[in-house]
Protein backbone atom coordinates (compact mmCIF):
# COMPACT_ATOMS: atom_id res chain seq x y z
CA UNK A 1 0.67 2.32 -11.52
CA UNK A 2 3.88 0.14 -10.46
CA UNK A 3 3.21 -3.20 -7.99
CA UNK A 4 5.53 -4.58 -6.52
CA UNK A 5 5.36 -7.61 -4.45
CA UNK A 6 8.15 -8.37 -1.58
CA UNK A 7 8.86 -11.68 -0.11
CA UNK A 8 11.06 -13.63 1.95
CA UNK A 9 12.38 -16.96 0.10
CA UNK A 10 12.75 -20.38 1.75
CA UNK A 11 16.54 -19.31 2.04
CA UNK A 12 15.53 -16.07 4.08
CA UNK A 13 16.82 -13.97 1.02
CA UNK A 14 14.21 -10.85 0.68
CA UNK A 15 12.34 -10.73 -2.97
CA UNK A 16 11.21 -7.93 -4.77
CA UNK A 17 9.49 -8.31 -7.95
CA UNK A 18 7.34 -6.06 -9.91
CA UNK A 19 4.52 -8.23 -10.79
CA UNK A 20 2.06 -5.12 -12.40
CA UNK A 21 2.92 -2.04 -14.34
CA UNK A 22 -0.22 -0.71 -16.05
CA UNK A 23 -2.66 2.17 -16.39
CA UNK A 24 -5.10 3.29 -14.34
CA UNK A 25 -7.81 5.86 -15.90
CA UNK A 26 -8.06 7.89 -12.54
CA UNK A 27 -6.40 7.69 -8.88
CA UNK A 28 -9.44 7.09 -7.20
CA UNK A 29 -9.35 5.12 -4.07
CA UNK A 30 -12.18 2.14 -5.41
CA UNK A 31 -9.97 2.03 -9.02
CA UNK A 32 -6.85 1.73 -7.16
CA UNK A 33 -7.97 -1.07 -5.06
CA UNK A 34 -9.51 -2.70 -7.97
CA UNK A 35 -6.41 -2.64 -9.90
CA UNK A 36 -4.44 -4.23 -7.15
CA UNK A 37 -7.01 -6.92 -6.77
CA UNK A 38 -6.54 -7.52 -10.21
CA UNK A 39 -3.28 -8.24 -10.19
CA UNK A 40 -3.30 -9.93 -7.50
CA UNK A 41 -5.97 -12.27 -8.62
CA UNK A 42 -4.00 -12.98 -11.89
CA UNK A 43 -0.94 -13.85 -10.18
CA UNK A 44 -2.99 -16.03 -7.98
CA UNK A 45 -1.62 -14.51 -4.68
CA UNK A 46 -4.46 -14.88 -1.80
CA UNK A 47 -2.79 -13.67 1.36
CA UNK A 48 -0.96 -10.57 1.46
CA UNK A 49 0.72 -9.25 4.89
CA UNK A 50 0.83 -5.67 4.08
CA UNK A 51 0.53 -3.17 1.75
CA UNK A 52 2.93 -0.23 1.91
CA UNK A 53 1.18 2.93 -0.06
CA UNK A 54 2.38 7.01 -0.06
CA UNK A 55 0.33 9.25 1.60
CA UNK A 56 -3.23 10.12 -0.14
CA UNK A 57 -6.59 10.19 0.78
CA UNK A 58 -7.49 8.01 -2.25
CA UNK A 59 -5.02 5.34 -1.14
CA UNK A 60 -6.56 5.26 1.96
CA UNK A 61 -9.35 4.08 1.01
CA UNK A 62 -7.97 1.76 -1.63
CA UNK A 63 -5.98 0.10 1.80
CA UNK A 64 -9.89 -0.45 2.71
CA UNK A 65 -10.94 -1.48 -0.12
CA UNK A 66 -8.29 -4.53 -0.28
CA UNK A 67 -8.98 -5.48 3.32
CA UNK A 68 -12.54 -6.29 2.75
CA UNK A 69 -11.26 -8.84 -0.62
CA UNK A 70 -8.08 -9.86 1.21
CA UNK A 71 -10.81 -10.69 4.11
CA UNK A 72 -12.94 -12.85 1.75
CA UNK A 73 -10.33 -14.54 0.88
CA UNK A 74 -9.01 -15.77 4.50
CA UNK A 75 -5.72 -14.38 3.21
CA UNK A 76 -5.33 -11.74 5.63
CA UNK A 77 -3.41 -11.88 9.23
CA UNK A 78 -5.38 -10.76 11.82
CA UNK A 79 -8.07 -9.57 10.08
CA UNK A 80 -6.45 -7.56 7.95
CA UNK A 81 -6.14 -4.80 10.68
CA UNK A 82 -2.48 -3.33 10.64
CA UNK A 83 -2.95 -4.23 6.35
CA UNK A 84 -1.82 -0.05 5.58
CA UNK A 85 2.15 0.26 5.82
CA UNK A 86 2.20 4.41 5.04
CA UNK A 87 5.36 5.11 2.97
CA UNK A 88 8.74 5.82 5.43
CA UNK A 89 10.44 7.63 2.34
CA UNK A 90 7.15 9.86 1.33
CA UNK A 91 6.82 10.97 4.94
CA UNK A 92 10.74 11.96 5.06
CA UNK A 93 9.76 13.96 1.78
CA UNK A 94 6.70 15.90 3.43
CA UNK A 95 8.65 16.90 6.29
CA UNK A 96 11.88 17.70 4.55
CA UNK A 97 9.58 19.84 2.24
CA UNK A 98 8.20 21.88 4.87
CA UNK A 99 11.84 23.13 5.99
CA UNK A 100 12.54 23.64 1.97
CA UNK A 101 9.94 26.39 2.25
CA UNK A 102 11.84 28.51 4.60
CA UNK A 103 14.33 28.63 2.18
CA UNK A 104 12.49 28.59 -1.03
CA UNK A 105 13.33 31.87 -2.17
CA UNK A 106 17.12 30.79 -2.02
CA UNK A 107 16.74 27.30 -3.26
CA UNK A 108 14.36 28.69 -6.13
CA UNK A 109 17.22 30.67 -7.03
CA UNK A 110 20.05 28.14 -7.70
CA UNK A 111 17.64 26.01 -8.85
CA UNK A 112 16.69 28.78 -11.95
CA UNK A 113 20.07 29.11 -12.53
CA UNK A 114 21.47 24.80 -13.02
CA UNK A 115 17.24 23.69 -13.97
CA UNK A 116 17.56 20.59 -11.58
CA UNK A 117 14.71 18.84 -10.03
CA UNK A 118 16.96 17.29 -7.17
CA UNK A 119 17.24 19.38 -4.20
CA UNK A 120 19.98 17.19 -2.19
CA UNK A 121 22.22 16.96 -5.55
CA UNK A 122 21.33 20.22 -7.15
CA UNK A 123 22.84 22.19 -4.28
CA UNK A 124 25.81 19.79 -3.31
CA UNK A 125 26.76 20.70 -6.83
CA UNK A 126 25.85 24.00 -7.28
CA UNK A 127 27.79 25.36 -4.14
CA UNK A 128 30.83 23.82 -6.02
CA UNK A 129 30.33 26.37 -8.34
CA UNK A 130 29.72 29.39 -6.71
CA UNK A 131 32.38 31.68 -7.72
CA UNK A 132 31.57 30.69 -11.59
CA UNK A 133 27.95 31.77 -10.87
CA UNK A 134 29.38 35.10 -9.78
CA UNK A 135 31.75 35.23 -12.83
CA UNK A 136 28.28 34.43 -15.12
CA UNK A 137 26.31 37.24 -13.03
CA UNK A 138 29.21 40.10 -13.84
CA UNK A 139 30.19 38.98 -17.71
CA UNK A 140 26.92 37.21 -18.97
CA UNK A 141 24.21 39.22 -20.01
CA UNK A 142 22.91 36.67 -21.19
CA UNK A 143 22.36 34.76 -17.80
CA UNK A 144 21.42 38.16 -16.47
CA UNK A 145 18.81 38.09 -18.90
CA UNK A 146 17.44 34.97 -18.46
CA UNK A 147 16.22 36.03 -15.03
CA UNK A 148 14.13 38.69 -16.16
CA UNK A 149 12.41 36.74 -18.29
CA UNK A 150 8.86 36.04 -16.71
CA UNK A 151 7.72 32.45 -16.30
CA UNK A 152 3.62 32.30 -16.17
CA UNK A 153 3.46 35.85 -15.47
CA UNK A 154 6.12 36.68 -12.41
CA UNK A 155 9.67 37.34 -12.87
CA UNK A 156 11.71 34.67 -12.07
CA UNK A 157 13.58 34.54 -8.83
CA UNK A 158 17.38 35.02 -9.20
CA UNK A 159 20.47 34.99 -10.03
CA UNK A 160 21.53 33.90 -6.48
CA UNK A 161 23.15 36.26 -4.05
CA UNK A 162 26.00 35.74 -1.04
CA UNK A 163 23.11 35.37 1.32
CA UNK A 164 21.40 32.41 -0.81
CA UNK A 165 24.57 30.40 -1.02
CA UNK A 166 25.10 31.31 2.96
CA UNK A 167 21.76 29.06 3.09
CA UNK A 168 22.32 26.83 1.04
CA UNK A 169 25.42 25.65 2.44
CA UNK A 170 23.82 25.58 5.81
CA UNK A 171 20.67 23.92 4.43
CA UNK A 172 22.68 20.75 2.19
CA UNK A 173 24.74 19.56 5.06
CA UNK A 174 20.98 19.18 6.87
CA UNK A 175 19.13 17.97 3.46
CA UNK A 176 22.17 14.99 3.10
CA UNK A 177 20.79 13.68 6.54
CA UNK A 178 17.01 13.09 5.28
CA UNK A 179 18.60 11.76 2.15
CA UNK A 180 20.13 9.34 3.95
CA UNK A 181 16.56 8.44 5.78
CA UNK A 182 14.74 7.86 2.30
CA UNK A 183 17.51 5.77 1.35
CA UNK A 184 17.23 3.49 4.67
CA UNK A 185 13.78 3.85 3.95
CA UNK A 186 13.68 2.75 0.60
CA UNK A 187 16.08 -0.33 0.57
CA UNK A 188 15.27 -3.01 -1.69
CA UNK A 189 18.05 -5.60 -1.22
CA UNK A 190 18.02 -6.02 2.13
CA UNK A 191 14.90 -6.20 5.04
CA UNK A 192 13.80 -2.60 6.35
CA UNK A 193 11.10 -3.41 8.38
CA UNK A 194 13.15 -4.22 11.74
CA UNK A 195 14.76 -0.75 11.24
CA UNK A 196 12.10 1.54 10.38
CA UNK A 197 10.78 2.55 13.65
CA UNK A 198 14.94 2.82 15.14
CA UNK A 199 15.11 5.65 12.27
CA UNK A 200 11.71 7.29 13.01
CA UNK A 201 13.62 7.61 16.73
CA UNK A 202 16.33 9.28 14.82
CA UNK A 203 14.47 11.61 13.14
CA UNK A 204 12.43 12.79 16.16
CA UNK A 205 16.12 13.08 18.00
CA UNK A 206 17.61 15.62 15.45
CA UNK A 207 14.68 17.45 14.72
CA UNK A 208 14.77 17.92 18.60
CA UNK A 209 18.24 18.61 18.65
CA UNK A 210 18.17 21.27 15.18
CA UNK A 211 15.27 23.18 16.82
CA UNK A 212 17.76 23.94 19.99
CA UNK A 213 20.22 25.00 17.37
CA UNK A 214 22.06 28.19 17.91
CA UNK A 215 21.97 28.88 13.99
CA UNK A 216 18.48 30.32 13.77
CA UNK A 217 17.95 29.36 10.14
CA UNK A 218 18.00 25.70 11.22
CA UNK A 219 16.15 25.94 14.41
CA UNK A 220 12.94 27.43 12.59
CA UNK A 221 13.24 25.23 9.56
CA UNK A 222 13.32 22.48 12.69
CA UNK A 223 10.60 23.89 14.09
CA UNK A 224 8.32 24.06 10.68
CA UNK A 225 9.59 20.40 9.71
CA UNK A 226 8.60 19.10 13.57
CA UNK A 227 5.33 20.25 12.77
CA UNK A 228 4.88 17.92 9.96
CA UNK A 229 6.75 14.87 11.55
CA UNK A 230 3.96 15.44 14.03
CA UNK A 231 1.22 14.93 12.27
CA UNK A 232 2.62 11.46 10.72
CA UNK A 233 4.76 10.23 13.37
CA UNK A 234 3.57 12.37 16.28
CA UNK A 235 1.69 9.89 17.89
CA UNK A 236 2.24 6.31 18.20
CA UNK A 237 -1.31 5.35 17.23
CA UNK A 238 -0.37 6.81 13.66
CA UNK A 239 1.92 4.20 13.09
CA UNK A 240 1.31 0.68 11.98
CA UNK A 241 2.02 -1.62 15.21
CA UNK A 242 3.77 -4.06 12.76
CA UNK A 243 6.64 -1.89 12.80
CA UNK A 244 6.97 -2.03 16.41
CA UNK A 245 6.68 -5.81 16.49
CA UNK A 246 9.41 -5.88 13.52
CA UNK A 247 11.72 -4.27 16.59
CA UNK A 248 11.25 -7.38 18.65
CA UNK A 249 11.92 -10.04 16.19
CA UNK A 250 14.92 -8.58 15.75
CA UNK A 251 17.50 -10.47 18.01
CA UNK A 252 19.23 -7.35 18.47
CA UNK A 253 16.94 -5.42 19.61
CA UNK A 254 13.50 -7.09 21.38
CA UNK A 255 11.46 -6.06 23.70
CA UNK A 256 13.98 -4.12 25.47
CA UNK A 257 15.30 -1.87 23.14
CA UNK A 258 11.69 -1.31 22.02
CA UNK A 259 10.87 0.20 25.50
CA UNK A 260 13.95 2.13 25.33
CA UNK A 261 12.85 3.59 22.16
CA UNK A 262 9.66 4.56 23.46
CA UNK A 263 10.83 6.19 26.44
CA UNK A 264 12.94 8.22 24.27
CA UNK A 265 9.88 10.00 22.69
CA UNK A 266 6.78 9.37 24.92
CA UNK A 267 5.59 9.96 28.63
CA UNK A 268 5.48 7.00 31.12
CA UNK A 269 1.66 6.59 30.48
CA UNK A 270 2.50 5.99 26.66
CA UNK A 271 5.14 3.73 27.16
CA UNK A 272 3.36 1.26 29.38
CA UNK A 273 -0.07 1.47 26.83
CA UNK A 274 2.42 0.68 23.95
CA UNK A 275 4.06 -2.16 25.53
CA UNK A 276 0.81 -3.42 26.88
CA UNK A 277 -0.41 -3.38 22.65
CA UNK A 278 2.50 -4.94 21.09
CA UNK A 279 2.53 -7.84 23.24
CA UNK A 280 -0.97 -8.78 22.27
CA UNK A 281 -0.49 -8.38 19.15
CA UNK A 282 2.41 -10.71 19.43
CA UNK A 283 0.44 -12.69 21.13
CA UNK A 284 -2.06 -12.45 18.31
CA UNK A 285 0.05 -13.26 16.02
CA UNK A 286 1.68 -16.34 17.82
CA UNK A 287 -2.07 -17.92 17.99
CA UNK A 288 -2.47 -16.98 14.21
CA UNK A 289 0.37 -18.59 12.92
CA UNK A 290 0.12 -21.59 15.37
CA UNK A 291 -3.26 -21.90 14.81
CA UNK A 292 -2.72 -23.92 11.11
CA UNK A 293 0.78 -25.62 12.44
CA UNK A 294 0.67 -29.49 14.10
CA UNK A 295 4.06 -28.33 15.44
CA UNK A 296 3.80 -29.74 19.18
CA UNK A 297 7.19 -28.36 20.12
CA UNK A 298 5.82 -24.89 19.22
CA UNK A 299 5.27 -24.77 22.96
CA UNK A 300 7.85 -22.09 23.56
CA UNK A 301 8.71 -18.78 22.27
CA UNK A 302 12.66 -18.81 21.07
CA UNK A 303 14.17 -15.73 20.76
CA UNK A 304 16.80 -15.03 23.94
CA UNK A 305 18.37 -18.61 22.50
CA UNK A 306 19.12 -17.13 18.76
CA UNK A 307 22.73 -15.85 18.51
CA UNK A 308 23.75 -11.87 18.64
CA UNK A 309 24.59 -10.44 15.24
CA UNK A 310 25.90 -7.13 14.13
CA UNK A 311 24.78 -4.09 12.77
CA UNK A 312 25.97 -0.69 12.03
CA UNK A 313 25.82 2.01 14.75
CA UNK A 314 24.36 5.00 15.55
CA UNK A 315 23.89 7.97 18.34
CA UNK A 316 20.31 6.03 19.57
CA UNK A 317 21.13 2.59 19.65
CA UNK A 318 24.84 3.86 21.08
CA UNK A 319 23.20 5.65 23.70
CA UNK A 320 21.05 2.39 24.47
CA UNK A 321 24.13 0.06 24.54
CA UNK A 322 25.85 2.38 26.74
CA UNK A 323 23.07 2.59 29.14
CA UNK A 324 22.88 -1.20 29.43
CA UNK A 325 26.67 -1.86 29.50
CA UNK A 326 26.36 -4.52 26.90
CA UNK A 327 28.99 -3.15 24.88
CA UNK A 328 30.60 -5.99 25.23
CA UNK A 329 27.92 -7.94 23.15
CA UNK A 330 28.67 -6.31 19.90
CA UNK A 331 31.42 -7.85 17.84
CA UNK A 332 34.49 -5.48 16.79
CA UNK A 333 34.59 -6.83 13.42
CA UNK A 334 30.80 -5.52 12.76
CA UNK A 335 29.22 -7.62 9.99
CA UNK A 336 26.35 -5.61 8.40
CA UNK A 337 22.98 -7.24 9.25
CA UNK A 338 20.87 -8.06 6.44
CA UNK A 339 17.53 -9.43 7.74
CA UNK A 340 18.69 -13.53 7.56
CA UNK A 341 21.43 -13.78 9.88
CA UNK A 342 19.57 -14.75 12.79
CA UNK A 343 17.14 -16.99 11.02
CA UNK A 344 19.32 -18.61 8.82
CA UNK A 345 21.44 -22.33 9.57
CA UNK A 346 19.34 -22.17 12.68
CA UNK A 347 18.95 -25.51 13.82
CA UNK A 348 16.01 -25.45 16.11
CA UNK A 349 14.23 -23.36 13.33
CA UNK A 350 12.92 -26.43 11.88
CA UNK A 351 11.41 -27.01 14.57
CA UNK A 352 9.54 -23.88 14.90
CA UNK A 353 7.71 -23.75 11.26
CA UNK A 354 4.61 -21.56 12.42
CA UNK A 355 7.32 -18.91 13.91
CA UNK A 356 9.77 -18.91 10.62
CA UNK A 357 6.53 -18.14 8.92
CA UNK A 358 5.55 -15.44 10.64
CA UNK A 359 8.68 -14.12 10.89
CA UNK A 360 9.07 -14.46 6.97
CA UNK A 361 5.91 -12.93 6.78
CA UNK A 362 6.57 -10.06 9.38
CA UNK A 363 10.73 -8.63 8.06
CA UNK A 364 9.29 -8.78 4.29
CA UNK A 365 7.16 -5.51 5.17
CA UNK A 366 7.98 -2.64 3.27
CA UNK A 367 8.39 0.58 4.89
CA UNK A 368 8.56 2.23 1.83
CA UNK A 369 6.71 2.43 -1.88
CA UNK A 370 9.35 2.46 -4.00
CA UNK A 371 7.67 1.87 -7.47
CA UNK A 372 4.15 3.39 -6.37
C-alpha cells in the first residue's frame, strides 16, 4: 500500500511526497487504518486534514478507524468529521465503466485483437488501424485462429466487425472526455481541491446532455452511467462539504459561484439547505483556526479584497460569467491558476496567520488517490 502525504509549503507551492510504500497482509478496514497510523506515527505527523481513499467498504472503515487516533491526538479539524475525501478519479472510473458495458461485446473485441488494458488509448489506436484489421481477418489464418481459441472455457469474442468499429468510434470521442476528468482529478503539481466540485458540475451537465442525445448508443450508455454518478454524486450529502468550502476560498469563484453551481443540479429547497451548511462550517472552521491564533486583526474575513486571477474556461463557469456580465473581470491574456496566486505576495496575509493556515490546510486536499 502507497501513502502519500500532500501539503502546502510556506511559499504556497503544493507538496506531494510518498512517505510509506509497504505491505499489508490483508485489505481489511482495522489493518489499513493501522498501517496508516503507523506511518504516520513514524514520521511524527499528528494532524492530518483529510484523507482521500478509493471507494471500498474496507476503507471506509479504515477512514473511521483514523478519526478516532487522529481524535486522540487533537490533530484533527473539527473533529475529524469531513476526515473521508472519496477518490474523484475512482468515481469517474465506476461510472465510465458502467457505459463500457453497453459496449463490451465491441470493446472486448478490439481489445482480443491489440491485448491492451487501456480502454481510452487502446481504441484511439486501434481505430487507426482498422482497414489492417480487415486485411489480417481476410489473409491471416492465423489471427482467424486465434479467436477460436477458447480462453477459460468460452470462445473468445472477435475478430471485430464494421458494427464494432461503428461503436467504437462513437464510444472514444465520449471515453477522451472522462479521461480528461481523471486527469483533472488526479493532478499532482498543482491544487485540485478548489476545482473538484466545478468538474463534478460538468459531469452531471454532459451526462444530462448525452442522455438527450439523438445517437441512441450514447443516450443509453448516458443513461446506465447516470445511474452510477447517482449513487456517488447524486446527492449532495454524499459528498465531503470540504469540497464545497474549497469553491469559496477560491477568489474566483466564492460563495456566488457556489450557489450557481448548486442551482445547476438541485431544487430550491437543496440549494438554500446547502448554503445554510457550508457557511457554518466556514464558520466552524474560522473559530477553529482562530481559536489557537493571538492575531487581533483577525477581526475580519478578507476575501472580496484579494485580487482576480485567471483560469481556463469552460461551458459551466462560461455560462456563469455570462449570466453575471462579469466578463469583463477575466483577463484576455488568461494565466493558468495554480492554487498560490491569490495567496501569494499578499501583503495583508501576514496579517491574517490563522486564515493562511486554514487555507493551506483546506487547497492541499486531494480529490484523488493517486498512489492508493
Amino acid at each position: 500500500m502507497c501513502i502519500t502525504a500532500h501539503y502546502i509549503d510556506a511559499k504556497w507551492n503544493l507538496q506531494k511526497k510518498i512517505i510509506s510504500f509497504s505491505q499489508i497482509a490483508n485489505h481489511k478496514g482495522d489493518n489499513i487504518g493501522k498501517l496508516i497510523e503507523s506511518c504516520l506515527i513514524e514520521w511524527g505527523i499528528e494532524k492530518v486534514f483529510t484523507v482521500t481513499m478509493d471507494n471500498a467498504s474496507a476503507n471506509d472503515v479504515a477512514a473511521k478507524f483514523l478519526k478516532r487516533r487522529v481524535n486522540a491526538w487533537n490533530g484533527s479539524v473539527l473533529g475529524g468529521e469531513h476526515l473521508h475525501v472519496r477518490c474523484g478519479a475512482h468515481i469517474v472510473n465506476l461510472i465510465v465503466n458502467d457505459g463500457l458495458q453497453k459496449l463490451h461485446d465491441s470493446i472486448a473485441a478490439i481489445r482480443n485483437s491489440v491485448r491492451w488494458n487501456s480502454t481510452s488509448m487502446m481504441l484511439d489506436v486501434a481505430l487507426k488501424f482498422e482497414k489492417a484489421f480487415t486485411r489480417y481477418e481476410e489473409e491471416d489464418d492465423k489471427f482467424l485462429s486465434f479467436f477460436i481459441e477458447k480462453e477459460n472455457g468460452k470462445k473468445m469474442i472477435g475478430p471485430p466487425t464494421s458494427a464494432d468499429w461503428e461503436s467504437a468510434s462513437v464510444f472514444v470521442k465520449f471515453l477522451a472526455t472522462f479521461y480528461e476528468f481523471t486527469l483533472k482529478f488526479s493532478g499532482t503539481l498543482h491544487v485540485t481541491s478548489n476545482n473538484f466540485y466545478h468538474e463534478i458540475c460538468e459531469i452531471h451537465a454532459l451526462l444530462n446532455d448525452l442522455a438527450d442525445a439523438n445517437d441512441p448508443l450514447l443516450s443509453l450508455m448516458a443513461a446506465s452511467m447516470k445511474d452510477k454518478y447517482d449513487k456517488y454524486w447524486g446527492h449532495a450529502d454524499n459528498i465531503n462539504p470540504l469540497l464545497f468550502v474549497a469553491v469559496v476560498l477560491d477568489p474566483r469563484y466564492k460563495m456566488k459561484y457556489l450557489k450557481y453551481c448548486f442551482e445547476a443540479v438541485y431544487d430550491s429547497a437543496t440549494v438554500a439547505r446547502l448554503i445554510v451548511k457550508v457557511e457554518s462550517i466556514l464558520h466552524s472552521l474560522y473559530t477553529h483556526y482562530n481559536a489557537g491564533s493571538d492575531d487581533v486583526n483577525a477581526k475580519e474575513v478578507i476575501g472580496d479584497s484579494l485580487p482576480k486571477v485567471v483560469a481556463g474556461r469552460n461551458r459551466l463557469l462560461d455560462n456563469y460569467m455570462q449570466k453575471q456580465h462579469m466578463e469583463s473581470v477575466w483577463s484576455k491574456n488568461e494565466e493558468k491558476h495554480d492554487g498560490r496566486k491569490f495567496n501569494e505576495n499578499l501583503d495583508d496575509f501576514n496579517s491574517y496567520d490563522f486564515l493562511a493556515e486554514g487555507n493551506m490546510d483546506n487547497v492541499s486536499a486531494t480529490g484523488a488517490a493517486n498512489d492508493n
